[in-house]
Protein backbone atom coordinates (compact mmCIF):
# COMPACT_ATOMS: atom_id res chain seq x y z
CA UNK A 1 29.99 -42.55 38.02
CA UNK A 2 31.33 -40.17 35.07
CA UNK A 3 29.73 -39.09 31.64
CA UNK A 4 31.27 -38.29 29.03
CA UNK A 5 32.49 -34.87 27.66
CA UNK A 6 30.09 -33.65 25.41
CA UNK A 7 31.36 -32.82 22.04
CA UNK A 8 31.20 -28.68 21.00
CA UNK A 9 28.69 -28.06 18.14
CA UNK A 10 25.74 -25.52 16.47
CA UNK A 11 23.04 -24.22 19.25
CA UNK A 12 20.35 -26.54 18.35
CA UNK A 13 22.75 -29.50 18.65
CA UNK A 14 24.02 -28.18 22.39
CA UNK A 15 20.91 -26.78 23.63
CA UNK A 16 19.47 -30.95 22.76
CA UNK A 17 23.05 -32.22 24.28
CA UNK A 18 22.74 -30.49 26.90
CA UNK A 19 19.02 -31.25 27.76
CA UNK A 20 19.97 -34.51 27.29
CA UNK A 21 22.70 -34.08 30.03
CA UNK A 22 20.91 -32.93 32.20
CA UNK A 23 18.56 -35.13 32.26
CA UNK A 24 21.15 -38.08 32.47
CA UNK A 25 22.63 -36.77 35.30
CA UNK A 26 19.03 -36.25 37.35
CA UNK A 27 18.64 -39.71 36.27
CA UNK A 28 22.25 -40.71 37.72
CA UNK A 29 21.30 -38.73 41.45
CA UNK A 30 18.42 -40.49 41.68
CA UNK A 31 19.30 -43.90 41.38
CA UNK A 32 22.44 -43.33 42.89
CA UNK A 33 20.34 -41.83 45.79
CA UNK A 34 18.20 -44.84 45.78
CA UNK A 35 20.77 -47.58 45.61
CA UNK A 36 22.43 -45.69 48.81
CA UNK A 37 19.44 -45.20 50.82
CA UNK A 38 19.45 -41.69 50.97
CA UNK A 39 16.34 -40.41 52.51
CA UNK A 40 13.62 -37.97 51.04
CA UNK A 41 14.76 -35.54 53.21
CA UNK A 42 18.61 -35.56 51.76
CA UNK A 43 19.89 -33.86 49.37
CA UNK A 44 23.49 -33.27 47.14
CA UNK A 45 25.65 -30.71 47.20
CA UNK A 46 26.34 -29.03 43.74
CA UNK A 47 30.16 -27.75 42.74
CA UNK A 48 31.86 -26.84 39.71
CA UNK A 49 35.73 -28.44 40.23
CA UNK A 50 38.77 -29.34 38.13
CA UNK A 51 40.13 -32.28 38.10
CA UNK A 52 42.18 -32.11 41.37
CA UNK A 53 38.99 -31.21 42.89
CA UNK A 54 37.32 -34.06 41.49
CA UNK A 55 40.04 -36.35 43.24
CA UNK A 56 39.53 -35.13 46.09
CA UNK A 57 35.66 -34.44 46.71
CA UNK A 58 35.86 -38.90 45.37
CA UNK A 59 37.92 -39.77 48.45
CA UNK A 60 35.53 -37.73 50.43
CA UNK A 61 32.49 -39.07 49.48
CA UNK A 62 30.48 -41.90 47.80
CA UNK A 63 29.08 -41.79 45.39
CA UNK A 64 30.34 -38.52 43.85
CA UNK A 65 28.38 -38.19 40.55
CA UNK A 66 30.35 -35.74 37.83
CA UNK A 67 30.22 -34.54 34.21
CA UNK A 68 32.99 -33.31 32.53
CA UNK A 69 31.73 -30.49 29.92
CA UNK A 70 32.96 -27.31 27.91
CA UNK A 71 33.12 -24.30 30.03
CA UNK A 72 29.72 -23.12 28.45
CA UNK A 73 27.75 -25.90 28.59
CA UNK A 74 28.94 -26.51 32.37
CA UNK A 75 27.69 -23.12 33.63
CA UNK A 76 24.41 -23.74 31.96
CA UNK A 77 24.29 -27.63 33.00
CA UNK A 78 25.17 -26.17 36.61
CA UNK A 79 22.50 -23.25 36.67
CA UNK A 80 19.49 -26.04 35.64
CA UNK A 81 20.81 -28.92 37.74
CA UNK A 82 20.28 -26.52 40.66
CA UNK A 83 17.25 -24.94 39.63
CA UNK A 84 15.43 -28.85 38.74
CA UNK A 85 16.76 -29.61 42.68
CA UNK A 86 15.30 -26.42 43.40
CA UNK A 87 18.28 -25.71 45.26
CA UNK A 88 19.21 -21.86 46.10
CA UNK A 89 21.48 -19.96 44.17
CA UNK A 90 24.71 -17.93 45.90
CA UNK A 91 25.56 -14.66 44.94
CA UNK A 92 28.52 -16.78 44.00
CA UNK A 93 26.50 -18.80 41.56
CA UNK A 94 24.95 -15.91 39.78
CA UNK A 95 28.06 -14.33 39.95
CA UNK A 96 30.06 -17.28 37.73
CA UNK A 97 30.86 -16.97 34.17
CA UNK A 98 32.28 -19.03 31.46
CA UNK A 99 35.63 -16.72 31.60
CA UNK A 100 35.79 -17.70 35.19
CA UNK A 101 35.32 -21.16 34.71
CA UNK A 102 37.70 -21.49 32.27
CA UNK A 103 40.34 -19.33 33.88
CA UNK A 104 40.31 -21.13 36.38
CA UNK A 105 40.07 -24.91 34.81
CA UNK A 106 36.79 -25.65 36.00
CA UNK A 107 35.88 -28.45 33.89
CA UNK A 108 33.81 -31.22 35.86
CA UNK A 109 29.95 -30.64 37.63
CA UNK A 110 29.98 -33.11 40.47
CA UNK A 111 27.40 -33.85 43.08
CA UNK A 112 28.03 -35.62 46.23
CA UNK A 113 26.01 -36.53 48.88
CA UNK A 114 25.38 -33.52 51.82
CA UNK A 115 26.38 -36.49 54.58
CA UNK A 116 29.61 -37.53 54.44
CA UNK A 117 30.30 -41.96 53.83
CA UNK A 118 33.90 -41.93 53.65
CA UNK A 119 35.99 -40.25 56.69
């Protein structure tokens, strides 16, 4: 499942979009987690690709759940996915910046599940 890009705008606008987003996509793990019997126990891993990436982590693993967003907007979208999943930041993560991500064409948050469906 993909959403859609969200569109670049004033602060109160994106800081609503992206609460919004965020919220959508919690919305899209859990179902998604539901409809594929994952177990309370299970969890999804979190990563910040480009589109090659996103290619591959989809023939890796069902579902892969991803947002393609702004370089901004990702970095914040990936920093409160993780938190709400309570899921432990890297000195990678805390490391990231939007310069990073955009250097390096980091466009899509995806999630896919920690156990592997597809070999």
């Amino acid at each position: 499942m993909t959403n859609r890009q969200a569109p670049m705008g004033n602060a109160d606008a994106q800081q609503s979009l992206l609460a919004g987003q965020v919220n959508l996509f919690l919305f899209d793990l859990k179902n998604e987690g539901n409809e594929h019997g994952f177990k309370p126990d299970e969890s999804w891993n979190l990563q910040i690709a480009t589109d090659d990436e996103i290619i591959s982590l989809k023939k890796q693993y069902h579902p892969v759940i991803s947002l393609r967003l702004h370089a901004q907007t990702l970095l914040m979208a990936y920093l409160q996915i993780k938190n709400k999943l309570q899921q432990t930041f890297s000195k990678n993560d805390m490391a990231l910046t939007v310069d990073d991500l955009s250097r390096d064409g980091k466009q899509h948050l995806a999630a896919y599940p920690a156990r592997s469906f597809r070999s």
